[in-house]
C-alpha atoms as a PDB file:
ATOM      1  CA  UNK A   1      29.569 -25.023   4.102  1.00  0.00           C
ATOM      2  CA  UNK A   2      27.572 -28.301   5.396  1.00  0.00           C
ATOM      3  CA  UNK A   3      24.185 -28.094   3.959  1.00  0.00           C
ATOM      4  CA  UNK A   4      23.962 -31.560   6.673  1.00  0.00           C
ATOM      5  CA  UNK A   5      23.923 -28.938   9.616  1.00  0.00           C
ATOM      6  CA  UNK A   6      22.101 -26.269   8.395  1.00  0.00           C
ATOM      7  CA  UNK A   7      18.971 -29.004   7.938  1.00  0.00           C
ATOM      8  CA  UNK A   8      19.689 -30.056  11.456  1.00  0.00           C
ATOM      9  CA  UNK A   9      19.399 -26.572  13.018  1.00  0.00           C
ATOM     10  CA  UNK A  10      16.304 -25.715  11.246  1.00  0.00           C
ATOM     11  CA  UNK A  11      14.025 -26.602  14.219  1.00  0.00           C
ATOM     12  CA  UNK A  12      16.162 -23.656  16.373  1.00  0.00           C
ATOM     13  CA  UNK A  13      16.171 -21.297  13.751  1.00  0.00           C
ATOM     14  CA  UNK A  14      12.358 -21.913  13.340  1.00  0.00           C
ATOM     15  CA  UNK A  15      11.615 -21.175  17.119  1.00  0.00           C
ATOM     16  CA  UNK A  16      14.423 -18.310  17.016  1.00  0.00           C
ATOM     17  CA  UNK A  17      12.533 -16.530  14.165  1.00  0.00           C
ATOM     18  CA  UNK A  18       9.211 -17.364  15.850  1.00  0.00           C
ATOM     19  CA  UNK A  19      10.604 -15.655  18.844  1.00  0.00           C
ATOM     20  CA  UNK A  20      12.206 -12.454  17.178  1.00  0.00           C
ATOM     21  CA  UNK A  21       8.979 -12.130  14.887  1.00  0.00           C
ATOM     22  CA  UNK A  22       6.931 -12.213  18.576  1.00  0.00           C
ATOM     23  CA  UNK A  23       9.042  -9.686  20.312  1.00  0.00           C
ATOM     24  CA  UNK A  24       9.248  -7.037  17.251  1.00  0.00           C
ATOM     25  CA  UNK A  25       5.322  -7.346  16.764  1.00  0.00           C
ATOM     26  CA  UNK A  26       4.626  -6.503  20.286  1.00  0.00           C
ATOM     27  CA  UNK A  27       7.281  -4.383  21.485  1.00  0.00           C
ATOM     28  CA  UNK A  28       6.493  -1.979  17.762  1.00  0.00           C
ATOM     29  CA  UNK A  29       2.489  -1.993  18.441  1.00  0.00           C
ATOM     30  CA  UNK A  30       3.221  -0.604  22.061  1.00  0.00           C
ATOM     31  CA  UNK A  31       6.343   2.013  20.840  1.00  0.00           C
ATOM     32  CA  UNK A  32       3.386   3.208  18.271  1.00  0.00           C
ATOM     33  CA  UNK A  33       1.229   3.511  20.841  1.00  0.00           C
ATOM     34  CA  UNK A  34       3.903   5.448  23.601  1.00  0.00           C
ATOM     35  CA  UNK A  35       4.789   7.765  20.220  1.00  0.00           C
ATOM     36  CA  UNK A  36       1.662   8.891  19.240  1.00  0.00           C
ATOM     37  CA  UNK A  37       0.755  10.065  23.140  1.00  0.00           C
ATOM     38  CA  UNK A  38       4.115  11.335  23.435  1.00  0.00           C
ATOM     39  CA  UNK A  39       3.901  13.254  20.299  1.00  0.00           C
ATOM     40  CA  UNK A  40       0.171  14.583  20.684  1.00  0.00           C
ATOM     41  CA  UNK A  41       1.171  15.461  24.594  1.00  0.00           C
ATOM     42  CA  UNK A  42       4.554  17.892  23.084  1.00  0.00           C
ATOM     43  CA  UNK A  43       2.465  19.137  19.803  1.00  0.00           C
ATOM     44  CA  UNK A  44      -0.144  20.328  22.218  1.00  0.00           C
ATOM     45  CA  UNK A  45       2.492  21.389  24.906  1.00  0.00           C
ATOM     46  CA  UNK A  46       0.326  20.037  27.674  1.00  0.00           C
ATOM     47  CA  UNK A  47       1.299  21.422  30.680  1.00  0.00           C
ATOM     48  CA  UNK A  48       3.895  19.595  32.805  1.00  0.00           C
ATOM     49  CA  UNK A  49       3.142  16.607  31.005  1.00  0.00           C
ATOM     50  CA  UNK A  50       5.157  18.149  27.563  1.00  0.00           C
ATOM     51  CA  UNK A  51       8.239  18.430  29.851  1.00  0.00           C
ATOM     52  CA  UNK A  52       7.993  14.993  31.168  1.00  0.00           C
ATOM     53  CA  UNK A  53       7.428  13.944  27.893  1.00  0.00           C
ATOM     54  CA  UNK A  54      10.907  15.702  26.132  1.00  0.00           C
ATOM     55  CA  UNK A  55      12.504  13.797  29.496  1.00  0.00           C
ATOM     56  CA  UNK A  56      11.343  10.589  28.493  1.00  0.00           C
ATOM     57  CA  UNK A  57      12.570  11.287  24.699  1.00  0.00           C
ATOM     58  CA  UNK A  58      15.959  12.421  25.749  1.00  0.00           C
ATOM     59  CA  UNK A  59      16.521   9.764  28.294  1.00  0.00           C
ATOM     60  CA  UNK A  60      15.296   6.465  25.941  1.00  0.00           C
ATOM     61  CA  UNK A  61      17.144   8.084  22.838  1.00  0.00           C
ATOM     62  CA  UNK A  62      21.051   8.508  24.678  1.00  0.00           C
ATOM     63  CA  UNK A  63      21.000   5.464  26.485  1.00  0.00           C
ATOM     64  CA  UNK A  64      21.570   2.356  24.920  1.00  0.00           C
ATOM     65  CA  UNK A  65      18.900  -0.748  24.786  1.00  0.00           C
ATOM     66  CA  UNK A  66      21.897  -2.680  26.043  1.00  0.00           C
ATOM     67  CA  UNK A  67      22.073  -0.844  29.416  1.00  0.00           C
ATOM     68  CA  UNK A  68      17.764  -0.572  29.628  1.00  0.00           C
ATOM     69  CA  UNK A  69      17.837  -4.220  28.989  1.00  0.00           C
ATOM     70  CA  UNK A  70      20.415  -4.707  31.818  1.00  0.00           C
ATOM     71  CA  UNK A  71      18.506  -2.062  34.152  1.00  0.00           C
ATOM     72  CA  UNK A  72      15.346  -3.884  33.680  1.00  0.00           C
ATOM     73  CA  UNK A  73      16.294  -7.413  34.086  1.00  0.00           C
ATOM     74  CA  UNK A  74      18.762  -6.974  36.859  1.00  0.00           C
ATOM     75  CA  UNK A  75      18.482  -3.611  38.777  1.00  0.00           C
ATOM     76  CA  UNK A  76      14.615  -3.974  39.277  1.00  0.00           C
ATOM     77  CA  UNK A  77      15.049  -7.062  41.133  1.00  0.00           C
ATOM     78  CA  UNK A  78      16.692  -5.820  43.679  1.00  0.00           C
ATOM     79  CA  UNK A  79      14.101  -3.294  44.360  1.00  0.00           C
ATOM     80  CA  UNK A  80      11.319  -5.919  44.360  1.00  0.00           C
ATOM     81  CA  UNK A  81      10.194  -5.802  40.733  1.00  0.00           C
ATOM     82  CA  UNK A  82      11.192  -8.972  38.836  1.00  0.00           C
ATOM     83  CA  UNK A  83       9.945  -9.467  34.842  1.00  0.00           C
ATOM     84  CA  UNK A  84      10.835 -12.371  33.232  1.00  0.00           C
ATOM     85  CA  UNK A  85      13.261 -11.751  30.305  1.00  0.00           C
ATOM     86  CA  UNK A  86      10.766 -11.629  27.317  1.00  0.00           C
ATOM     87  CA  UNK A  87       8.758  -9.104  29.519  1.00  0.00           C
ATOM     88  CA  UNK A  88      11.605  -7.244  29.683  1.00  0.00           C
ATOM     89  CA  UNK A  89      12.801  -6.987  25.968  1.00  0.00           C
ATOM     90  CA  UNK A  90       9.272  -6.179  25.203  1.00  0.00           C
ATOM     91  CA  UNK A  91       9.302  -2.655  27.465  1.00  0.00           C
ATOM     92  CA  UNK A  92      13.046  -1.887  26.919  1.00  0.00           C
ATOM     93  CA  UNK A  93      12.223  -2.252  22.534  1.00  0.00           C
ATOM     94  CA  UNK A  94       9.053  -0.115  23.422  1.00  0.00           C
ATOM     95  CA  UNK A  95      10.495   2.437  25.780  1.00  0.00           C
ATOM     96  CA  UNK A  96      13.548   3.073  23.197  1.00  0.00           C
ATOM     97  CA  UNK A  97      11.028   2.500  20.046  1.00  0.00           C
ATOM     98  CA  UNK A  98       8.465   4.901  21.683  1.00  0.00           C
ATOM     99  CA  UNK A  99      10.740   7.597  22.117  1.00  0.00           C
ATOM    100  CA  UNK A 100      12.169   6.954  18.098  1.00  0.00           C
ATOM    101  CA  UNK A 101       8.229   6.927  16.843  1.00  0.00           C
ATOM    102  CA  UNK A 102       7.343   9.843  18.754  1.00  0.00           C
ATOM    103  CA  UNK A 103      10.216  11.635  16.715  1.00  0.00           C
ATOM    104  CA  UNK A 104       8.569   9.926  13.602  1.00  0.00           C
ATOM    105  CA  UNK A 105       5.038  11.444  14.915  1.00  0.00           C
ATOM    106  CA  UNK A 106       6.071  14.929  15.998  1.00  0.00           C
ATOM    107  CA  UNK A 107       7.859  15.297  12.188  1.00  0.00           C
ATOM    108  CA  UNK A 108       4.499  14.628  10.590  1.00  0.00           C
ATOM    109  CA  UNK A 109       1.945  16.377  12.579  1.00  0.00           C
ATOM    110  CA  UNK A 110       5.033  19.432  12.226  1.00  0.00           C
ATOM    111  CA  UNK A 111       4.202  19.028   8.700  1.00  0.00           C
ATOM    112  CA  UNK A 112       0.555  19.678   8.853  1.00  0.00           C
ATOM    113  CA  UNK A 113      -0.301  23.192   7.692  1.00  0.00           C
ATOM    114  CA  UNK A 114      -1.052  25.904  10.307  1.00  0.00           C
ATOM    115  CA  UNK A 115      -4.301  26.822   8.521  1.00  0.00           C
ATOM    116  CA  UNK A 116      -5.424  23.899   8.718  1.00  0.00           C
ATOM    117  CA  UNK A 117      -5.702  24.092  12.423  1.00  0.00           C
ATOM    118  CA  UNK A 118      -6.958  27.587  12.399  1.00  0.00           C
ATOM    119  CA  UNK A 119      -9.644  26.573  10.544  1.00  0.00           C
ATOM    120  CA  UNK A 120     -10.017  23.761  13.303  1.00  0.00           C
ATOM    121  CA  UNK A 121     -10.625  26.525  15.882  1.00  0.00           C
ATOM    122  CA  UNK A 122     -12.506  28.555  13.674  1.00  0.00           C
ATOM    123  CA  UNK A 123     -14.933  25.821  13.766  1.00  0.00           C
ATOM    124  CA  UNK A 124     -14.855  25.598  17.632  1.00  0.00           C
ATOM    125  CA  UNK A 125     -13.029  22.278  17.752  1.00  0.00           C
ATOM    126  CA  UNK A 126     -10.856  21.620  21.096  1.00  0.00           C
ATOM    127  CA  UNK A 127      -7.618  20.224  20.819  1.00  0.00           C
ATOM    128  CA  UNK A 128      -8.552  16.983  21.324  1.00  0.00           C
ATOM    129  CA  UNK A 129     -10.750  16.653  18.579  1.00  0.00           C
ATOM    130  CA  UNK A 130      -8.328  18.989  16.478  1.00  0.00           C
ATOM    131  CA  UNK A 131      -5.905  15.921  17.593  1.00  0.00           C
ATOM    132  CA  UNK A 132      -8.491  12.672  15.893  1.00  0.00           C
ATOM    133  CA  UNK A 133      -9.871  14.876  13.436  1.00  0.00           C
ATOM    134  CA  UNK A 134      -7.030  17.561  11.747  1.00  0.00           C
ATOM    135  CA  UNK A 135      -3.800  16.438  12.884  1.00  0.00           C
ATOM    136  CA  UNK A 136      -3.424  12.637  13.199  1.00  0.00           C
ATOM    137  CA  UNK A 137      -5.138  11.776   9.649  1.00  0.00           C
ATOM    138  CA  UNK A 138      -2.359  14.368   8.108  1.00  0.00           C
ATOM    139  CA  UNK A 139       0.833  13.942   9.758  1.00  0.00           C
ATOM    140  CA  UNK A 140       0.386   9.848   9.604  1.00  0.00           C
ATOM    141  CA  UNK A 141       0.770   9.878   6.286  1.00  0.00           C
ATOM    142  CA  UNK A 142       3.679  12.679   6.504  1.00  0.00           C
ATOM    143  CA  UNK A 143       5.267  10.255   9.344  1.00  0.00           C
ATOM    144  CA  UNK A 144       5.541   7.177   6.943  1.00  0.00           C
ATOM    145  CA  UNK A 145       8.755   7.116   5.564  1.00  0.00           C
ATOM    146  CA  UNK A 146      10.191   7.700   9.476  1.00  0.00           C
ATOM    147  CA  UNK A 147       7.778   5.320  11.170  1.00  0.00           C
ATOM    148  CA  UNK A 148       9.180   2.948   8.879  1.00  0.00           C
ATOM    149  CA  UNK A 149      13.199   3.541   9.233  1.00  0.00           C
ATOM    150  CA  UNK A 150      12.143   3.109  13.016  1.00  0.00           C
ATOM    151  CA  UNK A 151      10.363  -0.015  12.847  1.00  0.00           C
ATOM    152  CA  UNK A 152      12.725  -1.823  10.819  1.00  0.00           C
ATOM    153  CA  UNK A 153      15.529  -0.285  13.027  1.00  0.00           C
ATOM    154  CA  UNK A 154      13.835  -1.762  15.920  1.00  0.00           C
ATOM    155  CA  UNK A 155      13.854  -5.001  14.410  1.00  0.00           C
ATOM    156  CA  UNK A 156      17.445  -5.270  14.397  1.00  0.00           C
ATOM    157  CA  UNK A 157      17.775  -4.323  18.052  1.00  0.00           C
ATOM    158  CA  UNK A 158      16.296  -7.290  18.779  1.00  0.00           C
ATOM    159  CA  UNK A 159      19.358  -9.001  18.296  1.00  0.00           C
ATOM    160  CA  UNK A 160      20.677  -7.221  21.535  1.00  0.00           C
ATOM    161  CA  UNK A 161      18.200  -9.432  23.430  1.00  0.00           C
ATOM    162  CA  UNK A 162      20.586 -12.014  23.517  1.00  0.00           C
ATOM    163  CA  UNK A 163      22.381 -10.783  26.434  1.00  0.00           C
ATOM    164  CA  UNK A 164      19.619 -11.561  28.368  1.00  0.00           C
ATOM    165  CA  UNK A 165      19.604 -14.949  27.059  1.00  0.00           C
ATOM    166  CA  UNK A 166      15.585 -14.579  25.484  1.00  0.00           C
ATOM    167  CA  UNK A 167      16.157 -17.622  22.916  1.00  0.00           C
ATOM    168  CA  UNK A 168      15.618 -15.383  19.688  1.00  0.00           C
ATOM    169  CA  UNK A 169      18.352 -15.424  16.525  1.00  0.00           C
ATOM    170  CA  UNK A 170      20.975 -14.055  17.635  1.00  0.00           C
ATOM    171  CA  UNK A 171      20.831 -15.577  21.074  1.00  0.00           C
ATOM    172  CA  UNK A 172      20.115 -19.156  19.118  1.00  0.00           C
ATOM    173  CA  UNK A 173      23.241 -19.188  16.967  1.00  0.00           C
ATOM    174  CA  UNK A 174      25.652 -17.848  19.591  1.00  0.00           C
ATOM    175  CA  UNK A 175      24.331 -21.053  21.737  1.00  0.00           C
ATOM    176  CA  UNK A 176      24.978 -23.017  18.672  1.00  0.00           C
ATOM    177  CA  UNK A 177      28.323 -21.906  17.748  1.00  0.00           C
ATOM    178  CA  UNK A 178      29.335 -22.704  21.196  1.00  0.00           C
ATOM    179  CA  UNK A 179      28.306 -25.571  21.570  1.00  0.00           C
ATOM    180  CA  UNK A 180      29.243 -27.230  17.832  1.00  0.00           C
ATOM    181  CA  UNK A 181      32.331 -24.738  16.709  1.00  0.00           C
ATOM    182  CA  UNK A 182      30.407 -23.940  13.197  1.00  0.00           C
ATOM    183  CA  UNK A 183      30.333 -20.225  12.529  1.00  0.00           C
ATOM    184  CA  UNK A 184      30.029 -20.592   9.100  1.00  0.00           C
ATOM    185  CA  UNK A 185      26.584 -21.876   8.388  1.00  0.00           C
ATOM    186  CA  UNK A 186      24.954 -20.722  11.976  1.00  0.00           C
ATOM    187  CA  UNK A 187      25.900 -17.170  10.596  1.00  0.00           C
ATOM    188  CA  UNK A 188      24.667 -17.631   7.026  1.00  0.00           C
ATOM    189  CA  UNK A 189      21.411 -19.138   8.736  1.00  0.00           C
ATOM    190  CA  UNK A 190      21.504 -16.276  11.062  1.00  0.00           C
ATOM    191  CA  UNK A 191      21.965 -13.930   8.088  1.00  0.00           C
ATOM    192  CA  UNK A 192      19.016 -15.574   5.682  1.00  0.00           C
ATOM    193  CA  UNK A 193      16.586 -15.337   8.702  1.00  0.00           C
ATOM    194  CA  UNK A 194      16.873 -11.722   9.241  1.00  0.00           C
ATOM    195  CA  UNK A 195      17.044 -10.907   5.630  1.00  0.00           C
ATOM    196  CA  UNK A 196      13.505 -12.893   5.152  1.00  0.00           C
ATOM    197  CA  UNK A 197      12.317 -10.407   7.457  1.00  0.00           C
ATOM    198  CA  UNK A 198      13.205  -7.303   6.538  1.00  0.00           C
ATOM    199  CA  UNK A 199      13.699  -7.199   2.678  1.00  0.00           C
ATOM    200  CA  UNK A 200      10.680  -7.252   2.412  1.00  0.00           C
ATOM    201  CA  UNK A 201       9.621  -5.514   5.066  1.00  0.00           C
ATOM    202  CA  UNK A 202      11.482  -2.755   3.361  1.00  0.00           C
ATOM    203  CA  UNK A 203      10.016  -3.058   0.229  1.00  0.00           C
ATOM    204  CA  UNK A 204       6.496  -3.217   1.205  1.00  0.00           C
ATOM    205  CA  UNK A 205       7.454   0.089   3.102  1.00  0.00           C
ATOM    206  CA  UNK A 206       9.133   1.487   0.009  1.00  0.00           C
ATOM    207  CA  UNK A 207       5.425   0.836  -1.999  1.00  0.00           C
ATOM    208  CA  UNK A 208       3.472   2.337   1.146  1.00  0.00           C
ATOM    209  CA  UNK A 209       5.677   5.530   1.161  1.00  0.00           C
ATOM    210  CA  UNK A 210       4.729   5.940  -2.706  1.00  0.00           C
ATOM    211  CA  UNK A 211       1.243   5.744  -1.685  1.00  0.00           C
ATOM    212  CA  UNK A 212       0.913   8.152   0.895  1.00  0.00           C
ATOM    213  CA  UNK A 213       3.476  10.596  -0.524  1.00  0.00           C
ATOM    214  CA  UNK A 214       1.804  13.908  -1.026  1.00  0.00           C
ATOM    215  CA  UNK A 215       2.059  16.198  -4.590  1.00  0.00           C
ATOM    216  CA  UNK A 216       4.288  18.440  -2.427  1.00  0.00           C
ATOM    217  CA  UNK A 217       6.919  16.141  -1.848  1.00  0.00           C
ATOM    218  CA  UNK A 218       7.463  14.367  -5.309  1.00  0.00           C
ATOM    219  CA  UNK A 219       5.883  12.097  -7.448  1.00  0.00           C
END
């Protein structure tokens, strides 16, 4: 292990981790967003739009990112729709990651008692405000310990963005490797960098599922 090139790669490892940490904020906010529609439109079984909803959910969750990744950033072109290749690891993370958090959604508003909504209609509220008011505030805090499997989950799929050659970690020490033949400390770096991300990640989400868990479902 040369401690000589691990200083000298710093700089790429820095815009790397800059990159992932860009990626996996924006393409998360956006598959929170898709999964709490998605998961509001089948709790409510909205007509037609529940069905199309289930489609989407079945069609992001058994297809690879890989192949959405290659789909977006080569298919579309030849149909006249051309992204660059950040825009498209942003939508393929948030079309698989919505799909994942609507899951995460759907098993906490599932959780919220039935009488609770009855007595949401009893006091003439419409779905939509049974929605804001009754089941969102519940089932969040149900969804937590899924929401946050997903979003580290989706972290680590970033890595896959490197076929498409977006200059994030994975992408950064495969160029490196190539080009100076040291897998040794490119990996370790590679392995530090997404370890300073997620551990703790994972802890803070351990602490936040010990705040939110309910009397019902331990201590």
């Amino acid at each position: 292990m040369d401690w000589q090139i691990i200083q000298a790669a710093l700089p790429q490892y820095l815009t790397g981790f800059r990159e992932t940490i860009y990626l996996s904020l924006v393409g998360i906010i956006l598959a929170l967003l898709v999964g709490i529609v998605i998961s509001l439109v089948t709790y409510f079984k909205v007509p037609i739009l529940a069905k199309i909803a289930n489609f989407y959910v079945e069609v992001a969750r058994n297809t690879p990112l890989l192949i959405q990744l290659l789909f977006l950033y080569y298919a579309f072109p030849v149909l006249g729709i051309k992204w660059s290749a950040t825009t498209c690891g942003i939508i393929g993370l948030a079309f698989l990651g919505g799909a994942y958090m609507a899951d995460g959604f759907s098993g906490g508003f599932y959780g919220v008692a039935p009488s609770q909504l009855d007595s949401g209609r009893a006091l003439g509220l419409s779905d939509l405000q049974l929605a804001w008011y009754v089941v969102f505030p519940q089932g969040l805090t149900l969804s937590v310990p899924a929401l946050a499997a997903n979003v580290i989950f989706l972290i680590k799929e970033t890595s896959i963005f490197s076929i498409i050659a977006i200059p994030e970690l994975t992408n950064t020490t495969l160029d490196l490797i190539g080009m100076y033949y040291r897998s040794n400390e490119y990996l370790f770096m590679l392995v530090v960098a997404y370890a300073i991300i997620l551990i703790p990640l994972s802890l803070l989400f351990t602490w936040l599922e010990r705040k939110v868990r309910h009397a019902t479902f331990g201590n």
